[in-house]
Structure formats: structure tokens, C-alpha cells
Protein backbone atom coordinates (compact mmCIF):
# COMPACT_ATOMS: atom_id res chain seq x y z
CA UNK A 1 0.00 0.00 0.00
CA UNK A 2 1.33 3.55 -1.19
CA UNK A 3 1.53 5.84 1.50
CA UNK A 4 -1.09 9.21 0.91
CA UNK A 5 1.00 12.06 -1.12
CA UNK A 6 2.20 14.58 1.53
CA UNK A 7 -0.24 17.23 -0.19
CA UNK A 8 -3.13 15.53 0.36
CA UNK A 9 -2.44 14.88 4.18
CA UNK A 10 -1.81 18.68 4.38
CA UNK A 11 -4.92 19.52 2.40
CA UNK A 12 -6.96 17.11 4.82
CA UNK A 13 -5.49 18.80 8.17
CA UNK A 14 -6.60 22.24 6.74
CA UNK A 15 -10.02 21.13 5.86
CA UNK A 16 -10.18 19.94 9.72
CA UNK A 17 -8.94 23.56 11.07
CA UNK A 18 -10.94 25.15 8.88
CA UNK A 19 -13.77 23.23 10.11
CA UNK A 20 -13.10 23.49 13.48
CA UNK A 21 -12.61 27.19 13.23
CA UNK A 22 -16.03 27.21 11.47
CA UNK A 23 -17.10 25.20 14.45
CA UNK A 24 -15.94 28.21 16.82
CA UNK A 25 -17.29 31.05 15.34
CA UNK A 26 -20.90 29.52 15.40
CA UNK A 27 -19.94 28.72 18.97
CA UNK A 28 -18.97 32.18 19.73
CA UNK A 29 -22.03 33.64 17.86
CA UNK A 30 -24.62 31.24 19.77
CA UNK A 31 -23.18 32.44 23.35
CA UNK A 32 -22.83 35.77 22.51
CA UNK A 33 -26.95 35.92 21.27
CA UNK A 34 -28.02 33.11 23.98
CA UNK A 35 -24.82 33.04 26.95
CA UNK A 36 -22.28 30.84 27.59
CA UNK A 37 -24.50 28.33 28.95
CA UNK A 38 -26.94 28.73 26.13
CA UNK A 39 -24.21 26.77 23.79
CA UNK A 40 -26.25 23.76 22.30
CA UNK A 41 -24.15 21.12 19.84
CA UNK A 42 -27.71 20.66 18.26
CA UNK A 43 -28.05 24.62 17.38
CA UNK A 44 -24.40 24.17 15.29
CA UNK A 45 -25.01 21.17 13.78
CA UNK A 46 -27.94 22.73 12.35
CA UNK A 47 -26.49 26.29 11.36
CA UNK A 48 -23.80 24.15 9.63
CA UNK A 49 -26.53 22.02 8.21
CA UNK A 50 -24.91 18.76 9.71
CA UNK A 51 -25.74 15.90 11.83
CA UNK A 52 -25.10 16.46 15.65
CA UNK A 53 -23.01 13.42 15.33
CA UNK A 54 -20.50 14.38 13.28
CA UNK A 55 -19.00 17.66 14.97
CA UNK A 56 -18.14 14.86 17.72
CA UNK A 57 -15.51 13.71 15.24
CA UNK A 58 -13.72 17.32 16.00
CA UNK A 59 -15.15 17.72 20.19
CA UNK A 60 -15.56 14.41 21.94
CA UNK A 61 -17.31 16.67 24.27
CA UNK A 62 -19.28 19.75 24.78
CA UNK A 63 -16.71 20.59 27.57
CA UNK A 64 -14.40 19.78 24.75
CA UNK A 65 -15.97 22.39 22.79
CA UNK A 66 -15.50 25.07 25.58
CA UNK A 67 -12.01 24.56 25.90
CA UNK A 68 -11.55 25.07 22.94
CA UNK A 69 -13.54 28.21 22.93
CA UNK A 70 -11.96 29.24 26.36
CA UNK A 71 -7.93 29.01 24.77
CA UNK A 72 -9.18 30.80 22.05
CA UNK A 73 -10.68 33.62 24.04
CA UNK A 74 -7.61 34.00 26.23
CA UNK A 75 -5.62 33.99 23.46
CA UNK A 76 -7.16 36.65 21.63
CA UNK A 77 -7.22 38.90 24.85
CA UNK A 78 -3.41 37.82 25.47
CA UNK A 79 -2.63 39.31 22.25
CA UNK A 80 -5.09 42.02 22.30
CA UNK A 81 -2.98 43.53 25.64
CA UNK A 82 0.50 42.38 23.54
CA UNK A 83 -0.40 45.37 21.27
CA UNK A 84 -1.82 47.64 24.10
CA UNK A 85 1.51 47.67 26.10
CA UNK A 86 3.62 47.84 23.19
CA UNK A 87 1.51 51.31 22.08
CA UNK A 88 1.58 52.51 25.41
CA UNK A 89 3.65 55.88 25.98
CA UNK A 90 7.12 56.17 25.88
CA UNK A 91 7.02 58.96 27.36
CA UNK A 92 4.78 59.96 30.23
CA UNK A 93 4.41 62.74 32.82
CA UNK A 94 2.39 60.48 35.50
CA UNK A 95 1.61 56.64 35.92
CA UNK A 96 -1.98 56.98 34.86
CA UNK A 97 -0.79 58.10 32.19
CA UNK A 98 1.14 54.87 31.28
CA UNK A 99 -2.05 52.77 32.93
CA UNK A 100 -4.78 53.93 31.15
CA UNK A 101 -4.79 52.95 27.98
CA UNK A 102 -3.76 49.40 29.19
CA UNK A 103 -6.83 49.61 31.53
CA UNK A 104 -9.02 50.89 28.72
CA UNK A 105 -7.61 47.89 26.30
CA UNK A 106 -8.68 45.49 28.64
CA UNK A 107 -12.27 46.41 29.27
CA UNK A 108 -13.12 47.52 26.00
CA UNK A 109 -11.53 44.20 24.57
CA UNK A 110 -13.68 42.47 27.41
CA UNK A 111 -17.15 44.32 26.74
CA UNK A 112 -17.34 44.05 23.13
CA UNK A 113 -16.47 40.50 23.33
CA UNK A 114 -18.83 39.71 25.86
CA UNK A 115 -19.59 35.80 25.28
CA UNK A 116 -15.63 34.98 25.50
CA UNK A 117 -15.24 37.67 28.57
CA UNK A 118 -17.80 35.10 30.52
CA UNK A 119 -16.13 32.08 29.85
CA UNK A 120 -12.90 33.62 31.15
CA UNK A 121 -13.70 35.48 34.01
CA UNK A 122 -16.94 33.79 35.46
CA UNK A 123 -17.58 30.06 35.95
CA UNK A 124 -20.93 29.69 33.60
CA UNK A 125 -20.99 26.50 32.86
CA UNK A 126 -21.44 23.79 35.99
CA UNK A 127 -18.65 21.73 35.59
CA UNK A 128 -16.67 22.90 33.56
CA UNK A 129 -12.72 24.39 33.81
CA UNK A 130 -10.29 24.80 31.43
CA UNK A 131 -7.55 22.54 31.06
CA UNK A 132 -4.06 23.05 31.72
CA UNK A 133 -3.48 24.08 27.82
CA UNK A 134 -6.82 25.78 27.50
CA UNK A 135 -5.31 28.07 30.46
CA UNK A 136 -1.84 28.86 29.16
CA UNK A 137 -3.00 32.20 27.34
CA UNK A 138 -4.68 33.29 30.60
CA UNK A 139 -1.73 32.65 32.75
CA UNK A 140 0.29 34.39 30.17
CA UNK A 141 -2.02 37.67 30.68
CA UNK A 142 -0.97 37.81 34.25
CA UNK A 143 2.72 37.09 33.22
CA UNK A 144 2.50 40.59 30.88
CA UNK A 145 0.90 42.76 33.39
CA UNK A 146 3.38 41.20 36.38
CA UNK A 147 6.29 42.48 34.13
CA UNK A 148 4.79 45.55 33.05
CA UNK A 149 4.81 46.67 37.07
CA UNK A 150 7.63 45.30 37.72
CA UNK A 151 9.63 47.35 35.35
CA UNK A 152 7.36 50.45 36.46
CA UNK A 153 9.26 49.52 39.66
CA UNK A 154 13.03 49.73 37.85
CA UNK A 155 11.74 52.83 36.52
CA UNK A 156 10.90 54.24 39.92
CA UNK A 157 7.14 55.27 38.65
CA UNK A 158 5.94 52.34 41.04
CA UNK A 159 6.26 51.48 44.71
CA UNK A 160 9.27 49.21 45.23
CA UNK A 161 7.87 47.87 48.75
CA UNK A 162 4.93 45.91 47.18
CA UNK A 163 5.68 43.33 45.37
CA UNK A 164 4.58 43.10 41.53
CA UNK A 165 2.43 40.12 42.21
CA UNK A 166 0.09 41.77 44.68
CA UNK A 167 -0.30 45.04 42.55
CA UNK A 168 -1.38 42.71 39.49
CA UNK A 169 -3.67 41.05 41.49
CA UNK A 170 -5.30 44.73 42.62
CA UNK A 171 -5.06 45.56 39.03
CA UNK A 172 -7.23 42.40 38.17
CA UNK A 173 -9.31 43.06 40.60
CA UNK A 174 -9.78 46.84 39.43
CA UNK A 175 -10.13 46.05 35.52
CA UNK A 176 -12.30 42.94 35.54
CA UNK A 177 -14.61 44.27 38.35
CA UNK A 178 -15.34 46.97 36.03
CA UNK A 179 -15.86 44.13 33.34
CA UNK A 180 -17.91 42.58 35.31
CA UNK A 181 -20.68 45.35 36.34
CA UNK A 182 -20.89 46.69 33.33
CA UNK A 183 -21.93 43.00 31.92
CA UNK A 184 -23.91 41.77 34.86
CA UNK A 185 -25.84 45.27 34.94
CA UNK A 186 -25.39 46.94 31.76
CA UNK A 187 -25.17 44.60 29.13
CA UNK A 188 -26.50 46.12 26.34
CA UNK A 189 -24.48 49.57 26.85
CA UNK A 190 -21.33 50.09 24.85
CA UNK A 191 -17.66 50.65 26.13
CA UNK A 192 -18.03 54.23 25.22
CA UNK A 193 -21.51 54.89 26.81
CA UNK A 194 -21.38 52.34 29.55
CA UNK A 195 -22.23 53.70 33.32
CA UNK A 196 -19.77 51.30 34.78
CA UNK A 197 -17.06 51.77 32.24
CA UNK A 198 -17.48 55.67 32.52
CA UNK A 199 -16.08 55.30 36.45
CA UNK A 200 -13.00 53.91 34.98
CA UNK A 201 -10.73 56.25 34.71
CA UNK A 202 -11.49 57.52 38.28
CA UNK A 203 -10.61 54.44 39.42
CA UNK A 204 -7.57 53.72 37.67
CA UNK A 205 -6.59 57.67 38.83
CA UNK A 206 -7.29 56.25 42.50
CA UNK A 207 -5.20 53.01 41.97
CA UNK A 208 -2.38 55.20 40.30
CA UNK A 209 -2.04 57.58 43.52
CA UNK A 210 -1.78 54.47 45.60
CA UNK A 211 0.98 52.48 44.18
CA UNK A 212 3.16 55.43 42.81
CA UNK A 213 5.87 56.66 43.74
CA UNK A 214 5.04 60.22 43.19
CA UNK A 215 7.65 60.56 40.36
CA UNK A 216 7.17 63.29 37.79
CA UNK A 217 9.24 62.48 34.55
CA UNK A 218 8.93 63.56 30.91
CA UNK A 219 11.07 60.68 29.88
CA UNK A 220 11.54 57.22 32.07
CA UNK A 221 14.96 55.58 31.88
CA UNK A 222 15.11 52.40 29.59
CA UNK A 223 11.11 53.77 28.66
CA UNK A 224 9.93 52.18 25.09
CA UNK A 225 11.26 53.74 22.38
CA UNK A 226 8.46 55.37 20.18
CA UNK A 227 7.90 54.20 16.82
């Protein structure tokens, strides 16, 4: 027995990603019209005019299916807040300054994708948690803003006697608690008119006065380098 040209093995494993992104997008377009726990295998069989059946050749499970959907979500936020910190200022007066627009990246990311934003941050569907891979992206989200404080630290714009862990995890707290009331309460309003996203920059003025240093600088030390 020949063994299949190379070609056509390629040509098959891109017909099955392109599936299974297919597979996604319905996914994503279900929970965003019904919620995450609105997600029916039934309801994307028959958008993609399929048998239920078969998308179980590319999810053995439903929870399959949210993993998937959860990795993809963090990943897309992950490198969503890549390009927000490498656009932030290189040059800055004050830290809110430096904070806002990552702050504003974040919830405006997280509002206008609202069906991935409760898969990662609340716990919709009983049963259900990412797996170790799933949660890679999401762990490195915490990794970029840990760094991002810490080297506010070298530059002196931060408070050296807390450690860069606990101000992430206040910054978590800050930026997905905004998230978070502006979904649960305000669903339908938009990052721009939103009641909940309107407080943040009060907030994020309130979080910069407690972890700076009180540094004024036009230009930080080892700062990024505009483009």
C-alpha cells in the first residue's frame, strides 16, 4: 500500500482547522446571542446544516468544545494587551498616564467580546474548567501585566515595597470588576456609553495615587522607544 502524497495529508489537516474554526465562530455567535450556557451542539449542527453526530468527530465533548472556545478567548485577549503595552507611551508625565490605555484595552476588549469575557472570568458553565493548555494564554495575561509593574518599579514610577504580584492582582481586581458590572448590569451599553465603564478612569486615577511613587518624569529611563 502507497503511502497518501504529503499534499493531500496537508490539504486534509486544513479542511479539519478550517472546520473546526467554522465550528468556533458559530460557537462564539450562539453564546454571545443566547450566553455561555446557552451553547447547544444541536443549534451548530444545524447552522452548519450537519448531523449532531459528526462535529463529535472534532469535540468528543461539549466541555471539549469550551475549551476550545476558552484558549481561544484567552488567546485573543493575550494578544489584544500584547499590542496595548507595546503602544503605550514612551514617554509619560504620571503613571496613569502609562495605565490607562492598558486599563481601557482590557475592558473595551472584554465588553465588546462579551460571550468569550464570561467564559474567562466567570464560571458559567457547571462543571466545567479549562484545562491546563486551554489556560496557558490566561496565565500568560498575568505574566505581561506582572512584568509591566515590575519594570514600572526599575523605573521608579511604582512602589518598590509591594511586590509586583500583589499590585497585578489589585489591578485584576480593578479592571475585571469593572468588566464585570458593566456585563452583569449593563449589558446592552457600549464601552463608550457604559455607566460602569465611565467610572473607569477615576478608578484607575485612584489606583495610580496608591501604588506610585510620586515621580514626575517627561522621559523614564530604559522607557519604550516610540515608533
Amino acid at each position: 500500500m502507497q503511502p497518501e502524497p504529503v499534499t493531500a495529508v496537508d490539504r486534509r489537516h486544513r479542511r479539519r482547522q478550517e472546520t473546526i474554526e467554522e465550528v468556533l465562530d458559530i460557537a462564539a455567535q450562539i453564546m454571545s446571542e443566547q450566553g455561555v450556557a446557552g451553547l447547544s451542539i444541536g443549534e451548530i449542527a444545524r447552522r452548519m446544516n450537519i448531523r449532531p453526530p459528526s462535529l463529535y468527530v472534532y469535540f468528543p465533548s461539549k466541555h471539549a468544545l469550551y475549551d476550545a472556545l476558552f484558549a481561544r478567548g484567552a488567546r485573543l485577549l493575550l494578544e489584544a494587551m500584547k499590542e496595548a503595552d507595546a503602544a503605550l507611551p514612551a514617554h509619560a508625565q504620571r503613571l496613569e498616564e502609562i495605565l490607562l490605555p492598558a486599563a481601557q484595552g482590557f475592558v473595551r476588549w472584554s465588553i465588546e467580546h462579551a460571550a468569550y469575557s464570561q467564559l474567562l472570568f466567570w464560571r458559567p458553565v457547571p462543571g466545567f474548567a479549562p484545562s491546563p493548555d486551554a489556560y496557558q494564554p490566561a496565565i500568560g495575561l498575568v505574566e505581561l501585566a506582572r512584568a509591566r509593574f515590575a519594570a514600572l518599579q526599575d523605573e521608579g514610577l511604582v512602589r518598590a515595597d509591594v511586590p509586583a504580584g500583589q499590585i497585578e492582582r489589585d489591578w485584576t481586581i480593578l479592571v475585571s470588576g469593572v468588566v464585570s458590572q458593566q456585563l452583569s448590569n449593563a449589558p446592552h451599553e457600549t464601552f463608550e456609553d457604559g455607566r460602569f465603564t465611565a467610572a473607569l478612569p477615576e478608578l484607575l486615577s485612584m489606583f495610580a495615587r496608591h501604588y506610585s511613587t510620586g515621580t514626575s518624569i517627561t522621559e523614564r529611563p530604559g522607557g519604550r522607544q516610540e515608533s
